[in-house]
Each structure stands twice: as C-alpha cells, then as structure tokens.
C-alpha atoms as a PDB file:
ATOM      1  CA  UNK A   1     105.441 103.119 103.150  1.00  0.00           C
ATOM      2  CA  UNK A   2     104.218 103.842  99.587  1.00  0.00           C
ATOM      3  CA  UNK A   3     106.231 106.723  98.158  1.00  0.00           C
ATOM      4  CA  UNK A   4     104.733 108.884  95.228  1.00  0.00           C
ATOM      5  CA  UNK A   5     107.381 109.931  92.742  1.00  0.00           C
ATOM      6  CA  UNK A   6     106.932 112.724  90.502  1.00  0.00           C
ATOM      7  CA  UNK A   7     109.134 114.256  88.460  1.00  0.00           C
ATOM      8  CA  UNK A   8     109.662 117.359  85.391  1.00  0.00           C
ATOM      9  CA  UNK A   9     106.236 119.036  86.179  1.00  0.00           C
ATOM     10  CA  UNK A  10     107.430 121.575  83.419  1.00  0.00           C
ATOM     11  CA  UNK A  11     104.479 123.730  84.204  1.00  0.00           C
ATOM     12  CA  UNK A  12     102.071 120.869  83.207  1.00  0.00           C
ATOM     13  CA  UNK A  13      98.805 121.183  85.713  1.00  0.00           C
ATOM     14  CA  UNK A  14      96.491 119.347  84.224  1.00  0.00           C
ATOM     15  CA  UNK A  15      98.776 116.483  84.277  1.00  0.00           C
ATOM     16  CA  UNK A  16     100.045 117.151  87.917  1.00  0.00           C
ATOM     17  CA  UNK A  17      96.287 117.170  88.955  1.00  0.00           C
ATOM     18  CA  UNK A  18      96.000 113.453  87.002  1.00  0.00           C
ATOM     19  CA  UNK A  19      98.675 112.263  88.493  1.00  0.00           C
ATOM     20  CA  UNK A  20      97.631 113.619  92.186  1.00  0.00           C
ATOM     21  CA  UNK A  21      94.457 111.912  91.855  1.00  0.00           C
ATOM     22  CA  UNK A  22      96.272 109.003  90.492  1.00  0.00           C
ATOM     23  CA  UNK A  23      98.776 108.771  93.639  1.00  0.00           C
ATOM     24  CA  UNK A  24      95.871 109.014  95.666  1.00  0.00           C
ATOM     25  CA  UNK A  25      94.080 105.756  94.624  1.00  0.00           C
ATOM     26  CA  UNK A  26      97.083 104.384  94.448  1.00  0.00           C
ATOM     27  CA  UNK A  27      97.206 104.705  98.374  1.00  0.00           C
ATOM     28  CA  UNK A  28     100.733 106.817  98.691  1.00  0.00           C
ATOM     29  CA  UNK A  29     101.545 107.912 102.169  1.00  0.00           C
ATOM     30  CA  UNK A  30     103.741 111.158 100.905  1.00  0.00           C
ATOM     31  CA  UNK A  31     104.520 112.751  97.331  1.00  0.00           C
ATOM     32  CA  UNK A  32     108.224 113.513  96.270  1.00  0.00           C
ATOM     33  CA  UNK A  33     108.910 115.927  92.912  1.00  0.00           C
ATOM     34  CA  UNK A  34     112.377 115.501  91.677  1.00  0.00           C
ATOM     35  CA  UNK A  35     112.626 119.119  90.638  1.00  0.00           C
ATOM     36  CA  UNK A  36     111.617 121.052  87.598  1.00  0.00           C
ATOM     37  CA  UNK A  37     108.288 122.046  88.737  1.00  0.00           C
ATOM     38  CA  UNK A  38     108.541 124.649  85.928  1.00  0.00           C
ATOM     39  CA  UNK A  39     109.884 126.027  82.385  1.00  0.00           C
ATOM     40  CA  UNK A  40     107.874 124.975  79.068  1.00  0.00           C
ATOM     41  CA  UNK A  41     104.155 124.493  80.321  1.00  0.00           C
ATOM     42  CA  UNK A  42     101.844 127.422  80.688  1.00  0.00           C
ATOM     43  CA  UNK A  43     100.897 126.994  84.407  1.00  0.00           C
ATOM     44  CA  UNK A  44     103.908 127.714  85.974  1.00  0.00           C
ATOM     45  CA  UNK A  45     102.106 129.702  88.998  1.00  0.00           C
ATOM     46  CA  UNK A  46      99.610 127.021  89.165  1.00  0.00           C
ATOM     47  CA  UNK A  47     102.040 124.048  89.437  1.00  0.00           C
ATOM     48  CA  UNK A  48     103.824 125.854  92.199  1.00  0.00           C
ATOM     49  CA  UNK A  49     100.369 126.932  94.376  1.00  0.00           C
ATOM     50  CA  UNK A  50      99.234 123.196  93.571  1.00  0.00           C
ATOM     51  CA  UNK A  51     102.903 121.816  95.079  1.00  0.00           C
ATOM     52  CA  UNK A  52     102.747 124.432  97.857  1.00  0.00           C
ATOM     53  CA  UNK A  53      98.729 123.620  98.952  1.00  0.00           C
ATOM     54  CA  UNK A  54      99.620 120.030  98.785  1.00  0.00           C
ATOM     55  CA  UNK A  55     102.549 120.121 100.769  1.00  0.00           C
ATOM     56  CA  UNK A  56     104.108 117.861  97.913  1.00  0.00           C
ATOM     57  CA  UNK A  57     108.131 117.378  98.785  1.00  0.00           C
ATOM     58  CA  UNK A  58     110.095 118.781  95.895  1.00  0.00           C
ATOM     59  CA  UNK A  59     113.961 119.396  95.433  1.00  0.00           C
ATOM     60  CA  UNK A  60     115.355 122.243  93.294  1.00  0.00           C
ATOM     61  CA  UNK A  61     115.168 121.211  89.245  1.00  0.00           C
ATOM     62  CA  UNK A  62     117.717 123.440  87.115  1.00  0.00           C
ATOM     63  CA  UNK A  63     114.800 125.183  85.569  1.00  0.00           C
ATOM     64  CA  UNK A  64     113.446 126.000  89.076  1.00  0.00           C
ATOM     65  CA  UNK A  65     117.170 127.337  89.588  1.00  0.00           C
ATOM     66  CA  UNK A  66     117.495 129.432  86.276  1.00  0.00           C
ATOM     67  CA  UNK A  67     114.056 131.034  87.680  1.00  0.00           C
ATOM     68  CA  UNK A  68     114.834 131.470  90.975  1.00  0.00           C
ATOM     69  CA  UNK A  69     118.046 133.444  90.311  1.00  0.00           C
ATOM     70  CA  UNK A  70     116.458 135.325  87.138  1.00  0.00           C
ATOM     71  CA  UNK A  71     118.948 133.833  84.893  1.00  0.00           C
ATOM     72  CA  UNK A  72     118.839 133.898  81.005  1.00  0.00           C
ATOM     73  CA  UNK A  73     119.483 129.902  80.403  1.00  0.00           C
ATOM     74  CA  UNK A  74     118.028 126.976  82.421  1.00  0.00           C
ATOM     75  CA  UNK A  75     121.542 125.045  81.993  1.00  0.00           C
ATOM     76  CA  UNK A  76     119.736 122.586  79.308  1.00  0.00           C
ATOM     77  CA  UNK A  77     121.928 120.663  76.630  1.00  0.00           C
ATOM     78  CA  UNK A  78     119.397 121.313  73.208  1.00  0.00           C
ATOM     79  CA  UNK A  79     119.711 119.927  70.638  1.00  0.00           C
ATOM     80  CA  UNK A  80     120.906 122.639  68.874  1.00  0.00           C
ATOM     81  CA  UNK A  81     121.226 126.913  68.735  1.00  0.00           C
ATOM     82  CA  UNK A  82     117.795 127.076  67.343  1.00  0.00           C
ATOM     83  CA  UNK A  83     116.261 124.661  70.052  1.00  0.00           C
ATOM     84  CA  UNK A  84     118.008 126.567  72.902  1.00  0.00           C
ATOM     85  CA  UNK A  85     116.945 129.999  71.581  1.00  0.00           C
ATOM     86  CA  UNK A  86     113.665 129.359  71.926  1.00  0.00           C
ATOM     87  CA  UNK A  87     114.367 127.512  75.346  1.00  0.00           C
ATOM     88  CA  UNK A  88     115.779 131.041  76.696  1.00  0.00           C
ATOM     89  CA  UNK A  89     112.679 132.189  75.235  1.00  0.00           C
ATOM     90  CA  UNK A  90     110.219 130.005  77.377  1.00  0.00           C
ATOM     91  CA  UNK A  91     112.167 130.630  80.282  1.00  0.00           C
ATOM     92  CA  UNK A  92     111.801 134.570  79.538  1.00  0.00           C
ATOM     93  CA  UNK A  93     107.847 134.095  79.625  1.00  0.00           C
ATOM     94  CA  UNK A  94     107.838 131.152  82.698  1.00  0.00           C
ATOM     95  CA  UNK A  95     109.744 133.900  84.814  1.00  0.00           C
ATOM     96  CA  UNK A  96     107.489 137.072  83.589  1.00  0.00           C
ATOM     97  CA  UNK A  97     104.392 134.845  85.237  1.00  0.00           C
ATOM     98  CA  UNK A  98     106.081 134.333  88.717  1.00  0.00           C
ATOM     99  CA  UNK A  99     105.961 136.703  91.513  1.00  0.00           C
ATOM    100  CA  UNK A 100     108.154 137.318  94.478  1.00  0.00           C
ATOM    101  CA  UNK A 101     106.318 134.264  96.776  1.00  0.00           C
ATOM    102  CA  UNK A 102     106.983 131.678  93.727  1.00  0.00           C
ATOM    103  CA  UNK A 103     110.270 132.912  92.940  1.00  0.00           C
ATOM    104  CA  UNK A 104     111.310 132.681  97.020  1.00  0.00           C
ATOM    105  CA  UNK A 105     109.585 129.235  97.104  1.00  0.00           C
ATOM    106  CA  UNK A 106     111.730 127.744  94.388  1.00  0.00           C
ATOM    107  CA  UNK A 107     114.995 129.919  95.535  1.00  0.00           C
ATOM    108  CA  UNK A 108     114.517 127.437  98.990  1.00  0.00           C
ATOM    109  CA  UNK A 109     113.969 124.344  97.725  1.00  0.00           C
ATOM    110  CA  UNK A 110     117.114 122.108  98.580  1.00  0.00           C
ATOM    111  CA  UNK A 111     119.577 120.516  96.441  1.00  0.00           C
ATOM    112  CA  UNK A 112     118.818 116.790  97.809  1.00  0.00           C
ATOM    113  CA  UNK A 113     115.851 115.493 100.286  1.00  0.00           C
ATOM    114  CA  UNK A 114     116.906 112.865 102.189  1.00  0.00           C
ATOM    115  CA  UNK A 115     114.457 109.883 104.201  1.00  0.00           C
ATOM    116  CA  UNK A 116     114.769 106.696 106.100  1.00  0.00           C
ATOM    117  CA  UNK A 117     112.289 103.761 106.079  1.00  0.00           C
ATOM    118  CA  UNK A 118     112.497 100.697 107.321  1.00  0.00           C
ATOM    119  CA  UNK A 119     116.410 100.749 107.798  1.00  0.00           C
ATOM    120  CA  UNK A 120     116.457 101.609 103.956  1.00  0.00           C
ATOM    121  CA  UNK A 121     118.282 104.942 103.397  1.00  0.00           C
ATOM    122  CA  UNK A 122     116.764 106.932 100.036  1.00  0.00           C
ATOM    123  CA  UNK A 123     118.079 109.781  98.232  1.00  0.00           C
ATOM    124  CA  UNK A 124     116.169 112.010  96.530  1.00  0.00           C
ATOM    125  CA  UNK A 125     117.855 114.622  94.108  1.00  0.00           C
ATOM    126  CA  UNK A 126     117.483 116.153  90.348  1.00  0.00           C
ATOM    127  CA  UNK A 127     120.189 115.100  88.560  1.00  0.00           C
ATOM    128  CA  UNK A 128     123.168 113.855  89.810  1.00  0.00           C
ATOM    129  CA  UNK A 129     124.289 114.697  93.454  1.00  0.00           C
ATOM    130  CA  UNK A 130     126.315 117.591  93.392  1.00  0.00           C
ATOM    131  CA  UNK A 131     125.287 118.016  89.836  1.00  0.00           C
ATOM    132  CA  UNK A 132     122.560 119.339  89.457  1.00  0.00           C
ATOM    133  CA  UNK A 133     122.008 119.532  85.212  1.00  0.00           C
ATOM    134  CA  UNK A 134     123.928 115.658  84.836  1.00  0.00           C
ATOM    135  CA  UNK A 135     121.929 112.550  84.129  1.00  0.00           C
ATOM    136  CA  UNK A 136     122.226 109.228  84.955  1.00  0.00           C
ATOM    137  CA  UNK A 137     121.906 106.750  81.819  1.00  0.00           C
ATOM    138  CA  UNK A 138     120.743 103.694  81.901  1.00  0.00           C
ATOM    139  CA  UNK A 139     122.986 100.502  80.593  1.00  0.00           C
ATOM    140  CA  UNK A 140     126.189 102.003  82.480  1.00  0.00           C
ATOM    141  CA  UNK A 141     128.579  99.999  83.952  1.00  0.00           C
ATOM    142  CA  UNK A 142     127.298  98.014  87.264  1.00  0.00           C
ATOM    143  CA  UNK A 143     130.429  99.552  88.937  1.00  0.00           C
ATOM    144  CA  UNK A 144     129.468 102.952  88.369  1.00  0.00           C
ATOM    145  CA  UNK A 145     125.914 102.416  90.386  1.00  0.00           C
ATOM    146  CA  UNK A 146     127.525 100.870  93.161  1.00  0.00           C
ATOM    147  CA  UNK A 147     129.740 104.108  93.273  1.00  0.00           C
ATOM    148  CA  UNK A 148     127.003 106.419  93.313  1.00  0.00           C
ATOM    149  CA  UNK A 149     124.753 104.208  95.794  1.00  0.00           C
ATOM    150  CA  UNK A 150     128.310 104.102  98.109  1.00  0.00           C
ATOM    151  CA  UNK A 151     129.872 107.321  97.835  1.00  0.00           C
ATOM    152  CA  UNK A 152     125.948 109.118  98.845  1.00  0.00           C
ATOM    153  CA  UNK A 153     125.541 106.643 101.899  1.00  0.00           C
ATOM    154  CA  UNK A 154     122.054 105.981 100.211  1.00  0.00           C
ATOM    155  CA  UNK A 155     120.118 102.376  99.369  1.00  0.00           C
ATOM    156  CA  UNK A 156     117.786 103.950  97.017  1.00  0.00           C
ATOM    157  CA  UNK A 157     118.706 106.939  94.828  1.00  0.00           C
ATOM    158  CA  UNK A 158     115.865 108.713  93.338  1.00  0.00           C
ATOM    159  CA  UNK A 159     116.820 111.051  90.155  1.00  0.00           C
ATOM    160  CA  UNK A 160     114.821 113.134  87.361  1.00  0.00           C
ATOM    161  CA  UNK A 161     116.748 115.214  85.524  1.00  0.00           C
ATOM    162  CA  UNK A 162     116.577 113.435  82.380  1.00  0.00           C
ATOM    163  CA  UNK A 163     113.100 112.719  81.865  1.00  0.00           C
ATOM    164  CA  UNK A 164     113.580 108.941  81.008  1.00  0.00           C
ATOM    165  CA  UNK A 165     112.028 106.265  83.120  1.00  0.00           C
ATOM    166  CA  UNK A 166     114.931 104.391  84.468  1.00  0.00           C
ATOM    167  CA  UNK A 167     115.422 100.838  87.431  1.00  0.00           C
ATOM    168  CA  UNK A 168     118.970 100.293  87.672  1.00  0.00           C
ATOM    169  CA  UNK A 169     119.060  97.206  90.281  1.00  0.00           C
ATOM    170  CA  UNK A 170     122.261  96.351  91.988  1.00  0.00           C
ATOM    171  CA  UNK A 171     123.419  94.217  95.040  1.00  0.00           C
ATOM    172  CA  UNK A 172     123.681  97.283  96.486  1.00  0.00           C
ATOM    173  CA  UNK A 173     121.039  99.270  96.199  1.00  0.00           C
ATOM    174  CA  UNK A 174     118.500 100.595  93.237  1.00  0.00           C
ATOM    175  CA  UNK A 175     118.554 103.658  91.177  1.00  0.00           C
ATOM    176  CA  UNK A 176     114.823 105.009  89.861  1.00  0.00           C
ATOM    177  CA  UNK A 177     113.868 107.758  87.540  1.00  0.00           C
ATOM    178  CA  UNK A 178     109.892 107.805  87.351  1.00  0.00           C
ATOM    179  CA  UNK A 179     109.984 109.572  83.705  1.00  0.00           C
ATOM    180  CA  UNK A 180     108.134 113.145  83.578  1.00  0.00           C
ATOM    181  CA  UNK A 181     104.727 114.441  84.498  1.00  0.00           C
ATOM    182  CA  UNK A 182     105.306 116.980  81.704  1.00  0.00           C
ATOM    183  CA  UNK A 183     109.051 116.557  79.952  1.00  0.00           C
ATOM    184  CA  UNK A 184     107.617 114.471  76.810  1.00  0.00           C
ATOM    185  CA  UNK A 185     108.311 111.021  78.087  1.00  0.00           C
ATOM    186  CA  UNK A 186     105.025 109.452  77.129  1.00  0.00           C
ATOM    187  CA  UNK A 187     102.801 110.984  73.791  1.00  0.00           C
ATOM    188  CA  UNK A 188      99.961 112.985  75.492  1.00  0.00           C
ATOM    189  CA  UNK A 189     100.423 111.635  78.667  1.00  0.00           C
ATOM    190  CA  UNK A 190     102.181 112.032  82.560  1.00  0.00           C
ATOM    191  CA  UNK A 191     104.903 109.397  83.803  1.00  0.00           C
ATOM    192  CA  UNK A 192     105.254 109.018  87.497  1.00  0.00           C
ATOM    193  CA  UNK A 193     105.892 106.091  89.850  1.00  0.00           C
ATOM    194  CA  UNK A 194     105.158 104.322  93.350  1.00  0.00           C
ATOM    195  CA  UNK A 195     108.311 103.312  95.040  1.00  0.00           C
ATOM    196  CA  UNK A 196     106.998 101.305  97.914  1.00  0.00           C
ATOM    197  CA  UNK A 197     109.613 100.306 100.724  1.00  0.00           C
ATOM    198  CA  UNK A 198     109.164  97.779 103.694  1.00  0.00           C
ATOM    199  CA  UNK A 199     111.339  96.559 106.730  1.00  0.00           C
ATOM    200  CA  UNK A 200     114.789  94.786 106.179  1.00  0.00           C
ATOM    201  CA  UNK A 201     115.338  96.321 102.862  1.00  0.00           C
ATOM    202  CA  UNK A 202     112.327  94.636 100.686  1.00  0.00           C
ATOM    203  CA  UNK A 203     111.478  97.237  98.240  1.00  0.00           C
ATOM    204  CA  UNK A 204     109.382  97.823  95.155  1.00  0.00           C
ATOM    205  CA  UNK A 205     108.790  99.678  92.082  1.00  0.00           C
ATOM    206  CA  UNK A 206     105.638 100.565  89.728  1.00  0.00           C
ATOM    207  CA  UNK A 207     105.494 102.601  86.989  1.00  0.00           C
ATOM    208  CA  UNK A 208     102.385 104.719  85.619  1.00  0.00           C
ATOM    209  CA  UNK A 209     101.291 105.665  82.779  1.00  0.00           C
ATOM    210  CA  UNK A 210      98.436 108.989  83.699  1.00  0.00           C
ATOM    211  CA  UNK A 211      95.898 110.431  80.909  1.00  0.00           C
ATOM    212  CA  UNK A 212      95.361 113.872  81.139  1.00  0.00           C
ATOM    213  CA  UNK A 213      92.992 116.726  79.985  1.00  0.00           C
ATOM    214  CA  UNK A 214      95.908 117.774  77.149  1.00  0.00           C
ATOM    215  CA  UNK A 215      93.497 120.043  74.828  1.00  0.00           C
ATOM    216  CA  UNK A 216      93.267 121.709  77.680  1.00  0.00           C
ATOM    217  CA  UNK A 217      97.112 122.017  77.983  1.00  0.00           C
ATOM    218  CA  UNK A 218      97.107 122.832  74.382  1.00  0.00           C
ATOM    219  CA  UNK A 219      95.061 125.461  74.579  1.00  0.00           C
ATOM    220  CA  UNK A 220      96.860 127.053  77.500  1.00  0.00           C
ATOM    221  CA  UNK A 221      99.796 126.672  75.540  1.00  0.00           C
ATOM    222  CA  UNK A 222      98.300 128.504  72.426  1.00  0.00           C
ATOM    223  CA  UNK A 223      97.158 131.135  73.931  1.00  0.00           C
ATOM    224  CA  UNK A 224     100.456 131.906  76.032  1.00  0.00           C
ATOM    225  CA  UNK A 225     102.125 131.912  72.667  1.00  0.00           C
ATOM    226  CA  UNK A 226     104.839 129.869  73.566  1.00  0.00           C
ATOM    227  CA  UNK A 227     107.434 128.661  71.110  1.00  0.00           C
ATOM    228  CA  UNK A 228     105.072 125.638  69.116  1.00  0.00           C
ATOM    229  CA  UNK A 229     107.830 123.323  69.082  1.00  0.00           C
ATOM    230  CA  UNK A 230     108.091 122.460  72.914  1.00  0.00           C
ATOM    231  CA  UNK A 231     103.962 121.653  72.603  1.00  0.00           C
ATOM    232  CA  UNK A 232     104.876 119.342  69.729  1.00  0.00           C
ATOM    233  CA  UNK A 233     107.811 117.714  72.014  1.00  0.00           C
ATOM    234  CA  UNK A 234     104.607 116.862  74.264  1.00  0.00           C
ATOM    235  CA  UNK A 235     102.066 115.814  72.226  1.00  0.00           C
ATOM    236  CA  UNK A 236     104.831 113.296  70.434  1.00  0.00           C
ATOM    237  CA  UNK A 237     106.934 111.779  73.010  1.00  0.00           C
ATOM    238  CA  UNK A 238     110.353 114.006  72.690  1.00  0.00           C
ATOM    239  CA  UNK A 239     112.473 115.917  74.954  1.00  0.00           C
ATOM    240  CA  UNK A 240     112.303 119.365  75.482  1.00  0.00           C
ATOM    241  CA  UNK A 241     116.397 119.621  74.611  1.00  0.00           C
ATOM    242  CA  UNK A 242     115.604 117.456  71.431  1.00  0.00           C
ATOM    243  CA  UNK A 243     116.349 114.002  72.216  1.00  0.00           C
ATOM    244  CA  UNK A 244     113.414 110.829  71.531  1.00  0.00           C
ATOM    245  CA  UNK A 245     111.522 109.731  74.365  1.00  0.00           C
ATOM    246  CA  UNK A 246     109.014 107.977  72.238  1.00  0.00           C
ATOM    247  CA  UNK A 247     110.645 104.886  70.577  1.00  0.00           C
ATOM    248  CA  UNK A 248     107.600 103.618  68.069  1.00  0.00           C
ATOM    249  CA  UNK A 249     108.297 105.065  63.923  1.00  0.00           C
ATOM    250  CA  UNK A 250     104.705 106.685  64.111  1.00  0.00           C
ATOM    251  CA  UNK A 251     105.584 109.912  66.709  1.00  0.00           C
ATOM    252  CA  UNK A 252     108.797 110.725  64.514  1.00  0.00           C
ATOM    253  CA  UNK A 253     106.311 110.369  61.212  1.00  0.00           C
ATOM    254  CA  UNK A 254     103.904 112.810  62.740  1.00  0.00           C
ATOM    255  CA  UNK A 255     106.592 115.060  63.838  1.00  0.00           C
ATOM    256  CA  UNK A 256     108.080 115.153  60.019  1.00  0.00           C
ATOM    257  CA  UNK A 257     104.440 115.507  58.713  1.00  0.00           C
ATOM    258  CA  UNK A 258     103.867 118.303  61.851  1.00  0.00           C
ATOM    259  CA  UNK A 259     100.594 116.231  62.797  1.00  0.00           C
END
C-alpha cells in the first residue's frame, strides 16, 4: 500500500492541485493531510472543497481548530509580537472566507486517524498526540522515539505540525514528517511524501519536492491583501512563526534585500 502524505496545506491550492497530480503518478492508493488545511494562503474555501471532493483523509491542524471554534489566535509560537499580530490578522481574513459547511467540516475532523497494513500499525496526527500545537524535533534522544512509538501502540507515527521534513528510524518503529504543501519548507515549492508499507513490517519512505503555479499564488495573495510577510515566508523557504526552513545563505540575502 502506497500512502500519500500531505501536510500544512495553509490555504495553498495551486500547490495542493501539484501535489494531487503528483501523488497520482506516483501510484498512491489513499491521501492522508496531517492537518492545517488552512490559515495564511488565499484559498482557504478552495483547499477545503478540493479535500472534501477528493475524499483526501485529513486530521484537525491547530489552524483548522482556531477556525473551527472562531477563535482569535491559531495557538502558533511567532517569532515575535509583530509576527503574531499579523498572524491573528490572517486568521481574521481565513475565517471571514469560510461558511457554515467549511467551518462544520473542519469542527469534525479528528484529533488522530488511525490504519493498519500489513500487521504495521500507523498513526497519523498533527503535532504531538494529545498535543495538538507540539512538535517533534529531529536529533532527540533515541529513547524519547521509542516512548512515543510505545506509549501510542503505533509502528509508524506520522506528524506535521512543524513544517520540517523529518525520518526518525528506530528498532522500534519510524517517525515521518513529509514537510508542507504550503508552510515555507521548500522556496516556491510543495513538500509531501510517499510512505509505502508492505507485509511483515518492510516499509519505505520518499520524499518530494512539487513545482507549482506560485505567480498564481502570488497574485491571489496580493489581491486578498494579506499581511506581505507570510507571502515572503513562501517564496523564501521560512516558517510562517519565523523560524528558517531554507538552509542555503541566498533565501536569508533575498529576504534582507526584500527580493
């Protein structure tokens, strides 16, 4: 079974619709988001009627949360005041787009999604189980993923939350963050991966790297009138809440020369 993994949609169609087409070639049998299907991007309605029509498998994201129960704050750690102002700000417009169908479709999503294939148990969840605005890190202590792979009965965990592309591989069992469709994780371009599991535990993981139409993203984005900074975060590899995604000297040069 060839599992599509998708994660931080942020509101990003024309990436969802690369990566769609994308999982398709690729031959997956079913198509998992790890939450945040919105909050940033300027299709939040379209994301959500694109997940919906394509009976794509999503948890509950914190920003799907904060807009589900019309809160003021999505529960992100920015970077700073300024950076979370205009987060409460995005999340002001994302929710003034959504009517009473998307807001009921995101209030049901569940915390955790849960499958079984080929006597390999997988758990599929945001952030942290139980936790829905944690992250897991990568270089951690091997003790801790054994915990977390033992303590939630699972083989595989599957997590999003923090937009990074992550393989933590332990006797026990693996631990796989695909990166984001639309949280900044690659410059101009979607994250997502192919988890692909087979009988007696033999498992495997590939990562992808998805093009997109982003001038068309950017001129969404303009003309919603969203704050400019989260567009920037985008089209130069960065977090939403402020942190580097993007490791090479030339993103944080354009970013100080606002290229």
């Amino acid at each position: 079974m060839r599992i599509g993994l998708l994660s931080g949609i942020h509101g990003n169609l024309p990436a969802l619709e690369a990566c769609w087409s994308e999982l398709r070639s690729a031959g997956a049998d079913v198509v998992i988001s790890l939450g945040n299907l919105v909050q940033y991007g300027p299709f939040p309605s379209e994301v959500l009627e694109f997940v919906r029509e394509n009976s794509i498998d999503s948890v509950q994201g914190n920003c799907d949360r904060a807009v589900a129960r019309s809160r003021d704050h999505d529960g992100s750690s920015y970077q700073n005041v300024h950076w979370e102002s205009l987060g409460m700000e995005a999340l002001r417009w994302t929710s003034s787009q959504l009517g009473d169908d998307d807001r009921r479709f995101l209030r049901r999503l569940p915390d955790e999604l849960r499958y079984e294939v080929g006597g390999t148990r997988v758990l599929c969840v945001h952030g942290l189980p139980g936790r829905i605005t944690e992250e897991i890190h990568g270089q951690l202590p091997g003790e801790i993923y054994d915990l977390l792979l033992r303590r939630n009965d699972c083989h595989v965990l599957l997590t999003g939350h923090g937009n990074r592309i992550l393989l933590a591989q332990r006797s026990t069992g693996w631990i796989v963050s695909p990166g984001s469709v639309g949280g900044g994780t690659l410059p101009q371009a979607a994250s997502m991966a192919v988890l692909s599991l087979e009988e007696r535990h033999r498992r495997s993981v590939s990562w992808f790297r998805v093009e997109y139409d982003f001038q068309r993203y950017e001129r969404a984005y303009t003309e919603a009138n969203l704050p400019e900074i989260f567009l920037r975060c985008i089209k130069l590899g960065r977090d939403p809440e402020g942190r580097w995604h993007a490791t090479e000297p030339v993103w944080r040069e354009r970013w100080a020369k606002r290229s």
